[in-house]
C-alpha atoms as a PDB file:
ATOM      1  CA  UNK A   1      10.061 -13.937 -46.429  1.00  0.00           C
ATOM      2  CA  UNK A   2       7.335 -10.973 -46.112  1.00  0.00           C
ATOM      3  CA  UNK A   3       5.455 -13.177 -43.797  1.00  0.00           C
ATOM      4  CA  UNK A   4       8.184 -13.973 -41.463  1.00  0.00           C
ATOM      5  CA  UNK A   5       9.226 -10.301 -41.323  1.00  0.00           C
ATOM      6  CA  UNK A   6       5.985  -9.152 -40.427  1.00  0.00           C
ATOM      7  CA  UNK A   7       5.650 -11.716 -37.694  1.00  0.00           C
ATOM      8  CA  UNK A   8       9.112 -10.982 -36.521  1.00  0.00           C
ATOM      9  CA  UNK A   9       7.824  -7.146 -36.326  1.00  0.00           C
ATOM     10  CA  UNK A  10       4.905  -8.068 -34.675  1.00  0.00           C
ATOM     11  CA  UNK A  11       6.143 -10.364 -31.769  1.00  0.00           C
ATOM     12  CA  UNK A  12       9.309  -7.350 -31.714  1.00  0.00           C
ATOM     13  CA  UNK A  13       6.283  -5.607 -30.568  1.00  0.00           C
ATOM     14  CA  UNK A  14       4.343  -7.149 -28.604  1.00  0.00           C
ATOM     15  CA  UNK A  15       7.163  -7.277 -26.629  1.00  0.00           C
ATOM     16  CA  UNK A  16       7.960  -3.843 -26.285  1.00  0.00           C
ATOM     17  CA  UNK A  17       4.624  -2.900 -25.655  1.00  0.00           C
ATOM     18  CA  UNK A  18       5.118  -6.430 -22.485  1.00  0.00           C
ATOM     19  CA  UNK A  19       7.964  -4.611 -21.321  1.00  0.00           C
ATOM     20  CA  UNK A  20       6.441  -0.778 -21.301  1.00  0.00           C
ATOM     21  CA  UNK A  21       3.531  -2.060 -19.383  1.00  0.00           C
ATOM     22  CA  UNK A  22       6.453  -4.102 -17.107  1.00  0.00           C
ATOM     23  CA  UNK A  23       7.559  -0.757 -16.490  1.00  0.00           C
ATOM     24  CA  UNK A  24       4.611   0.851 -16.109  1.00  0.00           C
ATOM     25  CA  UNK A  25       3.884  -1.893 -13.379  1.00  0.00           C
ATOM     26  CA  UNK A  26       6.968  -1.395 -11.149  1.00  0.00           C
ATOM     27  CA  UNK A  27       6.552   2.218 -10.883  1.00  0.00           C
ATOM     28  CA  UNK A  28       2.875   2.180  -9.956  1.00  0.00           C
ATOM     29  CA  UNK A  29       4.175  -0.582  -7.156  1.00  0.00           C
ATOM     30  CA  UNK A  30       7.166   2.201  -5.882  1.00  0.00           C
ATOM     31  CA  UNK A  31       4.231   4.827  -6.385  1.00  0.00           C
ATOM     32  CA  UNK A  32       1.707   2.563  -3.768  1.00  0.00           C
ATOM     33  CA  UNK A  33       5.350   1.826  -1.541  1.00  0.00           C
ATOM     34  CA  UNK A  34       5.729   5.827  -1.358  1.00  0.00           C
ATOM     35  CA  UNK A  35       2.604   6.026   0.004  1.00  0.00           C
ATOM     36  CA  UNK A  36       2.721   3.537   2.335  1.00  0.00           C
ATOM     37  CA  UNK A  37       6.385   5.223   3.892  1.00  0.00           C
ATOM     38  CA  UNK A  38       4.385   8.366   4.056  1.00  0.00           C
ATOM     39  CA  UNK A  39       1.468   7.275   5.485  1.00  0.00           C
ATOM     40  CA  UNK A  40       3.600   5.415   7.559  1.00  0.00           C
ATOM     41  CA  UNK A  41       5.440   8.608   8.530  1.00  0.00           C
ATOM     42  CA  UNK A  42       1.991  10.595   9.238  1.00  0.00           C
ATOM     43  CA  UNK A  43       1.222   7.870  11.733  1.00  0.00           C
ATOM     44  CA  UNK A  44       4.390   7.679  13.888  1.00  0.00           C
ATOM     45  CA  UNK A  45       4.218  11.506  13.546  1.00  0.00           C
ATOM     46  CA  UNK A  46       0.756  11.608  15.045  1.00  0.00           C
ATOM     47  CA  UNK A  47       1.881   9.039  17.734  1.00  0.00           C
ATOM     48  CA  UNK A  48       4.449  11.499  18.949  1.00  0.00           C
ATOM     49  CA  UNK A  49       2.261  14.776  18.278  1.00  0.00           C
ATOM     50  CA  UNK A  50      -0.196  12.641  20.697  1.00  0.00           C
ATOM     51  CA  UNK A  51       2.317  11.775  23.459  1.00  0.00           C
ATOM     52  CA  UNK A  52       3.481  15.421  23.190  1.00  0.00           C
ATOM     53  CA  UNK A  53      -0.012  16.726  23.478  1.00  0.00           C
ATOM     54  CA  UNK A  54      -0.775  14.415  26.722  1.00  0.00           C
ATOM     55  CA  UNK A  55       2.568  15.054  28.457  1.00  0.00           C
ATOM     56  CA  UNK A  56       1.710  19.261  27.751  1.00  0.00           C
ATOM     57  CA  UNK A  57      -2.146  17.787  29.355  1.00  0.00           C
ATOM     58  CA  UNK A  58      -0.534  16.413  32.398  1.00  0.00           C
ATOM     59  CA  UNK A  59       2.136  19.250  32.997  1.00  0.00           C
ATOM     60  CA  UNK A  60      -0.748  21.935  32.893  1.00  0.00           C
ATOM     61  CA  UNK A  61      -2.854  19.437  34.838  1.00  0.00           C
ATOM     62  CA  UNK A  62      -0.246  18.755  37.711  1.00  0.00           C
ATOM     63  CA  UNK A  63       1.070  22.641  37.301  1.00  0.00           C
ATOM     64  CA  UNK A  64      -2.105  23.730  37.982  1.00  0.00           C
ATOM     65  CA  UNK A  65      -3.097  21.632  40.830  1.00  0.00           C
ATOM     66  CA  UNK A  66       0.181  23.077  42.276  1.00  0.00           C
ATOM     67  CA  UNK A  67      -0.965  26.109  41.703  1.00  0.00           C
ATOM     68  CA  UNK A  68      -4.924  24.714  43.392  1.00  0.00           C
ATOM     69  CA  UNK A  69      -2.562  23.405  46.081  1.00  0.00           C
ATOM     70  CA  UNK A  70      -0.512  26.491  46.506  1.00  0.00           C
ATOM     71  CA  UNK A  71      -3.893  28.740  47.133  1.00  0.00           C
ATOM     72  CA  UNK A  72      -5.279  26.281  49.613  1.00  0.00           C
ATOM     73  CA  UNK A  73      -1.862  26.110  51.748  1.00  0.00           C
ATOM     74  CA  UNK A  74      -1.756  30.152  51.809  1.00  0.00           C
ATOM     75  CA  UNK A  75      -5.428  29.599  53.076  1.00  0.00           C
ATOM     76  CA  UNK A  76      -4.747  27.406  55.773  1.00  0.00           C
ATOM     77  CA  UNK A  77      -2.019  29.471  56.274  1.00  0.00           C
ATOM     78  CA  UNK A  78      -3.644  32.475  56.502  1.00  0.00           C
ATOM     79  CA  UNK A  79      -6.219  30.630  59.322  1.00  0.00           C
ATOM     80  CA  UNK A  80      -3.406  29.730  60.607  1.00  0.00           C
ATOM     81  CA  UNK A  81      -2.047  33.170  61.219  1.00  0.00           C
ATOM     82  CA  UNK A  82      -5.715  34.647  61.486  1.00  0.00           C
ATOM     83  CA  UNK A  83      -6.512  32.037  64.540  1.00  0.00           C
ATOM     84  CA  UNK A  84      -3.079  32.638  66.144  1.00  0.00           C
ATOM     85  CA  UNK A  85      -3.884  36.180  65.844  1.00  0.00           C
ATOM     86  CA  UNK A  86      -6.567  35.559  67.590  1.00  0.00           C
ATOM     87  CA  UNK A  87      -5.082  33.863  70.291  1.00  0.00           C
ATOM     88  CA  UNK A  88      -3.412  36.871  71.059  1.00  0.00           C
ATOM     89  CA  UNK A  89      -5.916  39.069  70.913  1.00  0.00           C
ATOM     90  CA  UNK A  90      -7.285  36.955  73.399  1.00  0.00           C
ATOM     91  CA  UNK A  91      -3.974  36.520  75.803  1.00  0.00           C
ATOM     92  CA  UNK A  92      -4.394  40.675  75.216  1.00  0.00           C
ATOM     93  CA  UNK A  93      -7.687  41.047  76.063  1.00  0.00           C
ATOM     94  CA  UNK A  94      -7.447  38.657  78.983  1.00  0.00           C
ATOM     95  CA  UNK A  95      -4.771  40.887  80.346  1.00  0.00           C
ATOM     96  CA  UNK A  96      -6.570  44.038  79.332  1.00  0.00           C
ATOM     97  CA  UNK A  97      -9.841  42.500  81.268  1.00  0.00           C
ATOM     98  CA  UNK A  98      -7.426  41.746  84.308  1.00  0.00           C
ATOM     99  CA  UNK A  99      -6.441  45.583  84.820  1.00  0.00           C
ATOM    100  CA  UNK A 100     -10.287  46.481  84.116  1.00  0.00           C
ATOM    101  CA  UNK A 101     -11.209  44.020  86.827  1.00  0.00           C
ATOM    102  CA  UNK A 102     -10.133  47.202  89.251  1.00  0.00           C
ATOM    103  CA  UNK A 103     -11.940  49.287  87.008  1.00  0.00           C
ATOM    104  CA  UNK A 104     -15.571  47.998  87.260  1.00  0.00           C
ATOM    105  CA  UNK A 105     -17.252  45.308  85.911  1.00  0.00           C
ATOM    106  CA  UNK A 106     -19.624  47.080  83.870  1.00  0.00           C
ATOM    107  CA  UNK A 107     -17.240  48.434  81.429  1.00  0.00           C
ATOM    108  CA  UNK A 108     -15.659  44.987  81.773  1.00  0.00           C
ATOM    109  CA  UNK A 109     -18.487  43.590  80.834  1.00  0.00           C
ATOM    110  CA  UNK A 110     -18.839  45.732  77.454  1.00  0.00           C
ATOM    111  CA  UNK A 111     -15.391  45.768  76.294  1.00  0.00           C
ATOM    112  CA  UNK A 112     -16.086  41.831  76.622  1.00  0.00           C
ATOM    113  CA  UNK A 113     -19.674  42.047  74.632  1.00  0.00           C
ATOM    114  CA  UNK A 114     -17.362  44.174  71.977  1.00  0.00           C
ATOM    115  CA  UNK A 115     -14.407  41.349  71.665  1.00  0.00           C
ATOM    116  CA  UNK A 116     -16.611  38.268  71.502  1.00  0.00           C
ATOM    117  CA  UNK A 117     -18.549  40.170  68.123  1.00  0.00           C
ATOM    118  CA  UNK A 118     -14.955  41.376  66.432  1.00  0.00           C
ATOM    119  CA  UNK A 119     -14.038  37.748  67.404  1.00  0.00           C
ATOM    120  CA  UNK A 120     -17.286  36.396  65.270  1.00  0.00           C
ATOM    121  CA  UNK A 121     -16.966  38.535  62.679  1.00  0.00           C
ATOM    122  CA  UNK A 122     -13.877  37.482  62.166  1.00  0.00           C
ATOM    123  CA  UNK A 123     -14.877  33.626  62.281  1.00  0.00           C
ATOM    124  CA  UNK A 124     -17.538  34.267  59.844  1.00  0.00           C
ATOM    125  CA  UNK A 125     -15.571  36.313  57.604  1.00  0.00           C
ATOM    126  CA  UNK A 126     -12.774  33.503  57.669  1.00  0.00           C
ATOM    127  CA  UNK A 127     -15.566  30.586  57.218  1.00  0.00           C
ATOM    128  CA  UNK A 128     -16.880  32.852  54.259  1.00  0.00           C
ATOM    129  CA  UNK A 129     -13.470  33.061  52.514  1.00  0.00           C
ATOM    130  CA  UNK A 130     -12.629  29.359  53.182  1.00  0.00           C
ATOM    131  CA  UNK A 131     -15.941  28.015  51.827  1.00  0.00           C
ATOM    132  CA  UNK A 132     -15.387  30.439  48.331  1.00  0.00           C
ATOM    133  CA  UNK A 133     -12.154  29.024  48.295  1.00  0.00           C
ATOM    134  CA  UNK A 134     -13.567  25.468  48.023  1.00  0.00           C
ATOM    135  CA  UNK A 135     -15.722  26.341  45.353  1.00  0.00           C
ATOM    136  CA  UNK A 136     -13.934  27.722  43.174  1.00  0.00           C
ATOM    137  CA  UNK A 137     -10.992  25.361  43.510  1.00  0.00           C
ATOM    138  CA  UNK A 138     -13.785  22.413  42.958  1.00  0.00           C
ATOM    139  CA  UNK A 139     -14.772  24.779  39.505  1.00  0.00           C
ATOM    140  CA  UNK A 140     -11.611  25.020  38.431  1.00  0.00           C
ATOM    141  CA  UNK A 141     -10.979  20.990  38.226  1.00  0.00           C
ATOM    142  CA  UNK A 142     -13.864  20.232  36.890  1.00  0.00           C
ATOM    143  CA  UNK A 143     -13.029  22.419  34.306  1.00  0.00           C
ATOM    144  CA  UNK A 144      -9.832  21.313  33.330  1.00  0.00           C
ATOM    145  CA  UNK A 145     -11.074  17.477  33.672  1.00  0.00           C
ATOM    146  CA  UNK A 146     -13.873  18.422  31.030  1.00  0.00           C
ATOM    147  CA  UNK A 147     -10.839  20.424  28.648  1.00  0.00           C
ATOM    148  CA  UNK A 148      -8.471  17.278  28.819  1.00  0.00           C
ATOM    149  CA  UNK A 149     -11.391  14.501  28.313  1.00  0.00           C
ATOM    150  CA  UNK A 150     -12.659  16.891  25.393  1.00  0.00           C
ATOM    151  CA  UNK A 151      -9.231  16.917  24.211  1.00  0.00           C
ATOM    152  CA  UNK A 152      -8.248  13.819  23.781  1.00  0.00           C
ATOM    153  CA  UNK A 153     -11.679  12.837  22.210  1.00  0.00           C
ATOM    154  CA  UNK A 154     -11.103  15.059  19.274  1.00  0.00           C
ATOM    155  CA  UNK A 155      -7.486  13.377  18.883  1.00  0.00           C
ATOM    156  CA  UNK A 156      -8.937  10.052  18.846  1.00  0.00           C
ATOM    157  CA  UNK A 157     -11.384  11.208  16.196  1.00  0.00           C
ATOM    158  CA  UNK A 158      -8.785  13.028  14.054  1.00  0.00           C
ATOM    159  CA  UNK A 159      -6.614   9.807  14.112  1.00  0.00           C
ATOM    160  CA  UNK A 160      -9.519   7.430  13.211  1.00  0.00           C
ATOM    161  CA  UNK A 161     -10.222  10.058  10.229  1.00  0.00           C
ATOM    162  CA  UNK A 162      -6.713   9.683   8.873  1.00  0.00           C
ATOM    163  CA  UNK A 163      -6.543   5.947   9.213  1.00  0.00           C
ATOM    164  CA  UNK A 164      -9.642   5.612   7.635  1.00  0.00           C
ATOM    165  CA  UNK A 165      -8.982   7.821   4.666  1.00  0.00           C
ATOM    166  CA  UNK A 166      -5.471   5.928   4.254  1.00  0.00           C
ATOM    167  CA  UNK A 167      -7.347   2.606   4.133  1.00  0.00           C
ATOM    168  CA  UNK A 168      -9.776   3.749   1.867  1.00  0.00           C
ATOM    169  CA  UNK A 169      -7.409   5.327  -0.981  1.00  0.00           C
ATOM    170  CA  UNK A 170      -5.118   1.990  -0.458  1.00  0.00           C
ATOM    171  CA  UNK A 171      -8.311   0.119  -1.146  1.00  0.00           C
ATOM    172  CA  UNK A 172      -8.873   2.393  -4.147  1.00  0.00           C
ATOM    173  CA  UNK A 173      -5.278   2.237  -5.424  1.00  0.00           C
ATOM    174  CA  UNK A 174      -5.553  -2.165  -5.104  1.00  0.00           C
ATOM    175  CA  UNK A 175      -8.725  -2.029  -7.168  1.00  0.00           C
ATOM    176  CA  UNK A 176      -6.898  -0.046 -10.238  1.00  0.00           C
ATOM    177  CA  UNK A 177      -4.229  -2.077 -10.258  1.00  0.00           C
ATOM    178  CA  UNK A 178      -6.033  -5.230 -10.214  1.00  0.00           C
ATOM    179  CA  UNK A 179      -8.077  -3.798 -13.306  1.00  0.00           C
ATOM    180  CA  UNK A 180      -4.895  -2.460 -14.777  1.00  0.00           C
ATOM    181  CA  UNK A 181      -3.116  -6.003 -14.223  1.00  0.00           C
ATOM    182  CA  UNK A 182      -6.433  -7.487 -15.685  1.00  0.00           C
ATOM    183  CA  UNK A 183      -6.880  -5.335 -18.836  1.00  0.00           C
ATOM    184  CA  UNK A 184      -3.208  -6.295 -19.200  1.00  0.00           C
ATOM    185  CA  UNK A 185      -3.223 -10.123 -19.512  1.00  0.00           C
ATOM    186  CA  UNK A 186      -6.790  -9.953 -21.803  1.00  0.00           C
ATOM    187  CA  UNK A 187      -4.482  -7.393 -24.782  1.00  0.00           C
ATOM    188  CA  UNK A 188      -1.820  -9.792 -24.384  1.00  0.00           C
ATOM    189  CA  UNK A 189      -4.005 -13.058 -25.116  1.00  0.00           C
ATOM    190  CA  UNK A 190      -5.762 -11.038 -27.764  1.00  0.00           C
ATOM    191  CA  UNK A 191      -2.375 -10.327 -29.809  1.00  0.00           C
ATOM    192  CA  UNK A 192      -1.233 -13.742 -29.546  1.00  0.00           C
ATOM    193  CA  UNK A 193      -4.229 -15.308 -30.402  1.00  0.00           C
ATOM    194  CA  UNK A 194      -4.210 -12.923 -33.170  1.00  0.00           C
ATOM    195  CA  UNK A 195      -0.629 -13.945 -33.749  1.00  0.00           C
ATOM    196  CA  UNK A 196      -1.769 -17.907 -34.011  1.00  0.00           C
ATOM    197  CA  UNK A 197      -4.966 -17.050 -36.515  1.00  0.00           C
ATOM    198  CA  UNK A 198      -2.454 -14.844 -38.818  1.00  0.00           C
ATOM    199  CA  UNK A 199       0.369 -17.416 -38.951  1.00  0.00           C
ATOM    200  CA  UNK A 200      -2.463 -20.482 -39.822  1.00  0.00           C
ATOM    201  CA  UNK A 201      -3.853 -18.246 -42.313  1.00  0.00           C
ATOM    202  CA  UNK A 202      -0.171 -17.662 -43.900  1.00  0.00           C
ATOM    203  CA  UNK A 203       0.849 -21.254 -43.415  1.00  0.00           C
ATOM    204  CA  UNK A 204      -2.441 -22.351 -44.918  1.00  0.00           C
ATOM    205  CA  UNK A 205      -2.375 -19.474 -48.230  1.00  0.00           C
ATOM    206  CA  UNK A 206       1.275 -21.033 -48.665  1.00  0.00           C
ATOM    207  CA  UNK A 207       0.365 -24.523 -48.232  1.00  0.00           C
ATOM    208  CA  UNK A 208      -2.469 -23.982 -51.278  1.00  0.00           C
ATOM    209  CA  UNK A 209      -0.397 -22.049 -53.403  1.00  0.00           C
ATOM    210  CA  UNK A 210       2.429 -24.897 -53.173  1.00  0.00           C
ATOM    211  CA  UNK A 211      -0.450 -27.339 -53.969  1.00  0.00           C
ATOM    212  CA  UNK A 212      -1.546 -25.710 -57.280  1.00  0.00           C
ATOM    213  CA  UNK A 213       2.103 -25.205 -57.983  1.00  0.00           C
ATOM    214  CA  UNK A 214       2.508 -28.760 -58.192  1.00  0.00           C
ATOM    215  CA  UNK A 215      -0.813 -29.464 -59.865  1.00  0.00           C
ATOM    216  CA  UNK A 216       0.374 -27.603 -62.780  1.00  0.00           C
ATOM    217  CA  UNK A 217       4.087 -28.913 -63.064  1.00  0.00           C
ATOM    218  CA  UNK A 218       2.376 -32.232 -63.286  1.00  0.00           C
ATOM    219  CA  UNK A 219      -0.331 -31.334 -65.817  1.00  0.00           C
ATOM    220  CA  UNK A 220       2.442 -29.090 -67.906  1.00  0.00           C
ATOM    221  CA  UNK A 221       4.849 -32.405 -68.166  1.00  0.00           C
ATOM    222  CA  UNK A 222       1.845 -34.483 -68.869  1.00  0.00           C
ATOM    223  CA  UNK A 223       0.851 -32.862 -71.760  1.00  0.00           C
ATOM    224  CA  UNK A 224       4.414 -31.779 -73.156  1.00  0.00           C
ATOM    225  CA  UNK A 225       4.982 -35.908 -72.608  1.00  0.00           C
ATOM    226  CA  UNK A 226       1.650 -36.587 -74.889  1.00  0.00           C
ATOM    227  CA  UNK A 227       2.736 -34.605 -77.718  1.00  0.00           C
ATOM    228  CA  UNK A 228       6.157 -35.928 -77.748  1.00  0.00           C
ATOM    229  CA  UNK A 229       5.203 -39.447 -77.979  1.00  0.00           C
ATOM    230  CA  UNK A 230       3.471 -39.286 -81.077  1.00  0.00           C
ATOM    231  CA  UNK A 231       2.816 -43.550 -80.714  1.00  0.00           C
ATOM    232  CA  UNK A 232       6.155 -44.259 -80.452  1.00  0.00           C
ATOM    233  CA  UNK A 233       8.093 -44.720 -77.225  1.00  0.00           C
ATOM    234  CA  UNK A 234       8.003 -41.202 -75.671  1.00  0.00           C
ATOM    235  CA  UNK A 235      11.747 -40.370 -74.450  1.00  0.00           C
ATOM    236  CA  UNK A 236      12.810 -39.979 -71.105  1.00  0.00           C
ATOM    237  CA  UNK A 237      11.858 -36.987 -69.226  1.00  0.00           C
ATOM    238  CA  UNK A 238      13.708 -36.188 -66.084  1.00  0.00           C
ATOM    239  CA  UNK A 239      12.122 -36.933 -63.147  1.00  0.00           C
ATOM    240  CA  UNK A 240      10.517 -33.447 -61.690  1.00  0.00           C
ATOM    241  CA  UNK A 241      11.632 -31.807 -59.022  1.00  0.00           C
ATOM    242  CA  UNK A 242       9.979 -32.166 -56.023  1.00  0.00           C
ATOM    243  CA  UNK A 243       8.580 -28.798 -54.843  1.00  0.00           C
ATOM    244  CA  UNK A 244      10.282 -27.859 -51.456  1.00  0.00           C
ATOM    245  CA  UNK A 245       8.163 -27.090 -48.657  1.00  0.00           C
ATOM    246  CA  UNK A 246       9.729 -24.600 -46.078  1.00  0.00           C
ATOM    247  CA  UNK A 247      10.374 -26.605 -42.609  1.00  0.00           C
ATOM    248  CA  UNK A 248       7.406 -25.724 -40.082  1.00  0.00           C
ATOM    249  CA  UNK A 249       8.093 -24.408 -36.318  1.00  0.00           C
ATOM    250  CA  UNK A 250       8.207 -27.885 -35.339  1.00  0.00           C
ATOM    251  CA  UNK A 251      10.967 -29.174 -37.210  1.00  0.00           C
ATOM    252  CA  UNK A 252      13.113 -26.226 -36.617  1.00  0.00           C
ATOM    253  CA  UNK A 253      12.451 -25.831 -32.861  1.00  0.00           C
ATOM    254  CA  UNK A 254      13.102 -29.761 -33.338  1.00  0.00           C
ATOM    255  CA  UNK A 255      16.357 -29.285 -35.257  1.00  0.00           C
ATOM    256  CA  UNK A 256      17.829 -26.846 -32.968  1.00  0.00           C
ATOM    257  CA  UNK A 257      17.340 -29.284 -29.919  1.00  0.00           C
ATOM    258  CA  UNK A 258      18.793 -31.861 -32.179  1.00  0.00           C
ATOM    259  CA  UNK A 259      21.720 -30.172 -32.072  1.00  0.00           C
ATOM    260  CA  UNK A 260      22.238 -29.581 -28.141  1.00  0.00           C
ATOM    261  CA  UNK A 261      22.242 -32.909 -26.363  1.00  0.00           C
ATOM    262  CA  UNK A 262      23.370 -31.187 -23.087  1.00  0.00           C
ATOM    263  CA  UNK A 263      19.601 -29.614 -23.289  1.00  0.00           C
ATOM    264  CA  UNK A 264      18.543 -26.112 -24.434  1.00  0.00           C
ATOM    265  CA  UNK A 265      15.882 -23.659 -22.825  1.00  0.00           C
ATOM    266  CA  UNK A 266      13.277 -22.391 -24.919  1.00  0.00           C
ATOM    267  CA  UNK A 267      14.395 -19.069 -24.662  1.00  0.00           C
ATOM    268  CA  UNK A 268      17.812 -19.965 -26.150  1.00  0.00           C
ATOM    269  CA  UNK A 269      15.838 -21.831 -29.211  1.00  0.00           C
ATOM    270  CA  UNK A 270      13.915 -18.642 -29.824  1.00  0.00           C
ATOM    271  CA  UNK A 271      16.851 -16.660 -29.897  1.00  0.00           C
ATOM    272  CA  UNK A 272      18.352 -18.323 -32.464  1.00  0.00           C
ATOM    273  CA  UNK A 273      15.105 -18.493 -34.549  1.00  0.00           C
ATOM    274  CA  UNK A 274      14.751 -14.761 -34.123  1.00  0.00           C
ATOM    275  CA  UNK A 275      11.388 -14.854 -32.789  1.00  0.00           C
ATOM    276  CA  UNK A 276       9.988 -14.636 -28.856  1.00  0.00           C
ATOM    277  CA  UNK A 277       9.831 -17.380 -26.950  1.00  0.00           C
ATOM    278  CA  UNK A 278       5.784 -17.400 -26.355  1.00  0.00           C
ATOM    279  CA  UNK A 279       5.734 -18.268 -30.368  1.00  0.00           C
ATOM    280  CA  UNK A 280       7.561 -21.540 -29.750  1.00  0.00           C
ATOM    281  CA  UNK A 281       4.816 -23.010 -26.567  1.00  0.00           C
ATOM    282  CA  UNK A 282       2.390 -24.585 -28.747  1.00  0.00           C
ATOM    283  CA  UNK A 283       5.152 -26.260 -30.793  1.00  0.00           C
ATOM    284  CA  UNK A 284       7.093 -27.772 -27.919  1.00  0.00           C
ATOM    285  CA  UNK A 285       4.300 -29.391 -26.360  1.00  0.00           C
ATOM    286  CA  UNK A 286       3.384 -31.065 -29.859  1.00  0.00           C
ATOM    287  CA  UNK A 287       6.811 -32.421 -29.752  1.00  0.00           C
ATOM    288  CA  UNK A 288       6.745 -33.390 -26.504  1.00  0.00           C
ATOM    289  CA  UNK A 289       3.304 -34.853 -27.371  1.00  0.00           C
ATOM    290  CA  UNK A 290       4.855 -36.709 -30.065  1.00  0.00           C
ATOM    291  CA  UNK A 291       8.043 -38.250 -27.969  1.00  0.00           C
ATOM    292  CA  UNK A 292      10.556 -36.270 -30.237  1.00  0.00           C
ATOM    293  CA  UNK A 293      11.892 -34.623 -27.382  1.00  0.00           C
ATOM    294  CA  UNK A 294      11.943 -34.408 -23.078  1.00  0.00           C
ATOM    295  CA  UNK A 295      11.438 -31.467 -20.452  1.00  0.00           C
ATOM    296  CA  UNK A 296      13.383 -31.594 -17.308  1.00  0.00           C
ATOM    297  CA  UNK A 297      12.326 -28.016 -15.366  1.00  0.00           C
ATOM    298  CA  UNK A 298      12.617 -25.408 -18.198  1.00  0.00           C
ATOM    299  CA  UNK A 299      15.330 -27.401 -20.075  1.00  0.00           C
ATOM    300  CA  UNK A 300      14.524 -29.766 -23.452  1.00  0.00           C
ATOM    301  CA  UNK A 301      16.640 -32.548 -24.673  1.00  0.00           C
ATOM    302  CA  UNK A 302      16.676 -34.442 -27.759  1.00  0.00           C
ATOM    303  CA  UNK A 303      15.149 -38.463 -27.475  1.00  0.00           C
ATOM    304  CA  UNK A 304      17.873 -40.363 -28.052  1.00  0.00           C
ATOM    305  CA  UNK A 305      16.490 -43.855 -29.898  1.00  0.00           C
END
C-alpha cells in the first residue's frame, strides 16, 4: 500500500510539474506572438513614416522649383520690361535725334555715341544678372537632389537595421525555446524511466519476500507434520493456503477492458486505476502483444474467443 501511494504521489507529480512547464510553454509562445504584432506594428509604422517623409521630399522639391521657376519668370520678365524699355528709349531717342537733325550733326552725333554705351551697359548689366541667375538656380538643385538622395539612403539603412535586429532576436528567441522544449522532453524521460526502475525494484522486493513467505509456511507444516506422526498415520492437515499475489498492471488494465466491450481509452482505464495514463503504455502493448486485447485509433476492446 506504501508503494502504490508513493507512486501515485510521484506520477501526481510529474504531472503537475507536465502541466507547469505546459504553461510555461504557451506563454513564452503569446510572449514570441507579442513580439511579432509589435514588430509588426514598427514596420507598417516605418512604411508610413517613409511615405510621409517622401511626400514632405517631393512637396519641398516641387515647392521649391516653383519657387526656382517663379525667380526665372520675374527674370524674363524683368528683360522683358528692361528690353521694352529699351525700345522706347530708342522710339525717344529716335525722335529726340529727329529735332537735333536741325540742330547739327555733331552734337547729334554725341548724344548718339552717349545712347549706344547706356544702351550696352545696360545689355551687359542684364546678361550679367541673367547668367548669376542661372547659376545659382543650377546650385540650388543640385543641392536639394544631393539632400533628398542622402535622405532616403539613411532611411533605407535605418530600416535594414531594424529588420535585421528583429530577425536576429527572433532567431535568438527560436533557439531558447528549442533548448527549453529539449531540456523538457530529456526530465520527462528521466522521471519515467526512473518511475519503471522503482516500480521493478518494488515488484521484484515483493515478489522475493512472497517467495520466502511461502518457503517457510511449507517448511513450518513440514516439520509440525513430522512430529505429529510419530510412525503412525500422521492426521490430516488442511491443505495451506495459497499465498495471494496482488494482480500486476496487466491484469488490471486487462480486467477493466474486460469489463467495457463497447471499448475504453487508456485514459479512462487510468482514471479508474488512479494513476496517469503514461504508466499504463508499456502494459497495453504487452497485451496487445499477447492477443488479450485490440486497438482501433486510441480505443481498446476486449478479444472476444
Amino acid at each position: 500500500m506504501g508503494i502504490a501511494n508513493s507512486m501515485k504521489s510521484l506520477t501526481q507529480n510529474i504531472q503537475a510539474s507536465s502541466e507547469t512547464r505546459a504553461a510555461d510553454l504557451t506563454k513564452i509562445k503569446k510572449e514570441a506572438s507579442t513580439l511579432r504584432q509589435e514588430a509588426t506594428g514598427m514596420l507598417k509604422d516605418f512604411a508610413i513614416s517613409r511615405g510621409e517623409t517622401s511626400r514632405q521630399l517631393r512637396e519641398e522639391l516641387a515647392q521649391s522649383n516653383t519657387a526656382r521657376i517663379k525667380g526665372v519668370m520675374q527674370s524674363r520678365k524683368d528683360a522683358q520690361n528692361l528690353i521694352q524699355s529699351f525700345h522706347d528709349s530708342r522710339r525717344e531717342s529716335g525722335e529726340q535725334l529727329r529735332k537735333e537733325l536741325t540742330q547739327g550733326s555733331k552734337s547729334l552725333v554725341q548724344n548718339e555715341k552717349k545712347r549706344k554705351q547706356q544702351v550696352k551697359k545696360m545689355l551687359d548689366a542684364f546678361q550679367g544678372s541673367r547668367e548669376e541667375a542661372g547659376a545659382e538656380l543650377k546650385k540650388e538643385l543640385a543641392e536639394g537632389t544631393a539632400k533628398l538622395k542622402t535622405d532616403v539612403e539613411e532611411t533605407l539603412t535605418d530600416a535594414r537595421t531594424l529588420i535585421n535586429g528583429y530577425q536576429s532576436s527572433r532567431r535568438t528567441m527560436g533557439a531558447e525555446l528549442k533548448n527549453d522544449l529539449g531540456k523538457d522532453r530529456d526530465e520527462r524521460q528521466a522521471d519515467v524511466e526512473g518511475m519503471r526502475n522503482d516500480f521493478r525494484k518494488a515488484q521484484t522486493e515483493l515478489q522475493a519476500d512472497l517467495k520466502g513467505a511461502s518457503d517457510a509456511w511449507k517448511e513450518m507444516t513440514s516439520a509440525i507434520r513430522q512430529k505429529t506422526s510419530g510412525g503412525k498415520a500422521a492426521p490430516e492437515v488442511q491443505a495451506e493456503k495459497p499465498v495471494e499475489i496482488p494482480p500486476s498492471l496487466e491484469d488490471k488494465l486487462l480486467s477493466i477492458i474486460n469489463r467495457h466491450n463497447k471499448g475504453i481509452p487508456l485514459s479512462e482505464a487510468a482514471k479508474e486505476l488512479g494513476i496517469v495514463t503514461i504508466v499504463l503504455g508499456k502494459a497495453a502493448k504487452a497485451l496487445i502483444e499477447q492477443g488479450k486485447v485490440r486497438k482501433e485509433k486510441k480505443i481498446y476492446f476486449p478479444v472476444t474467443k
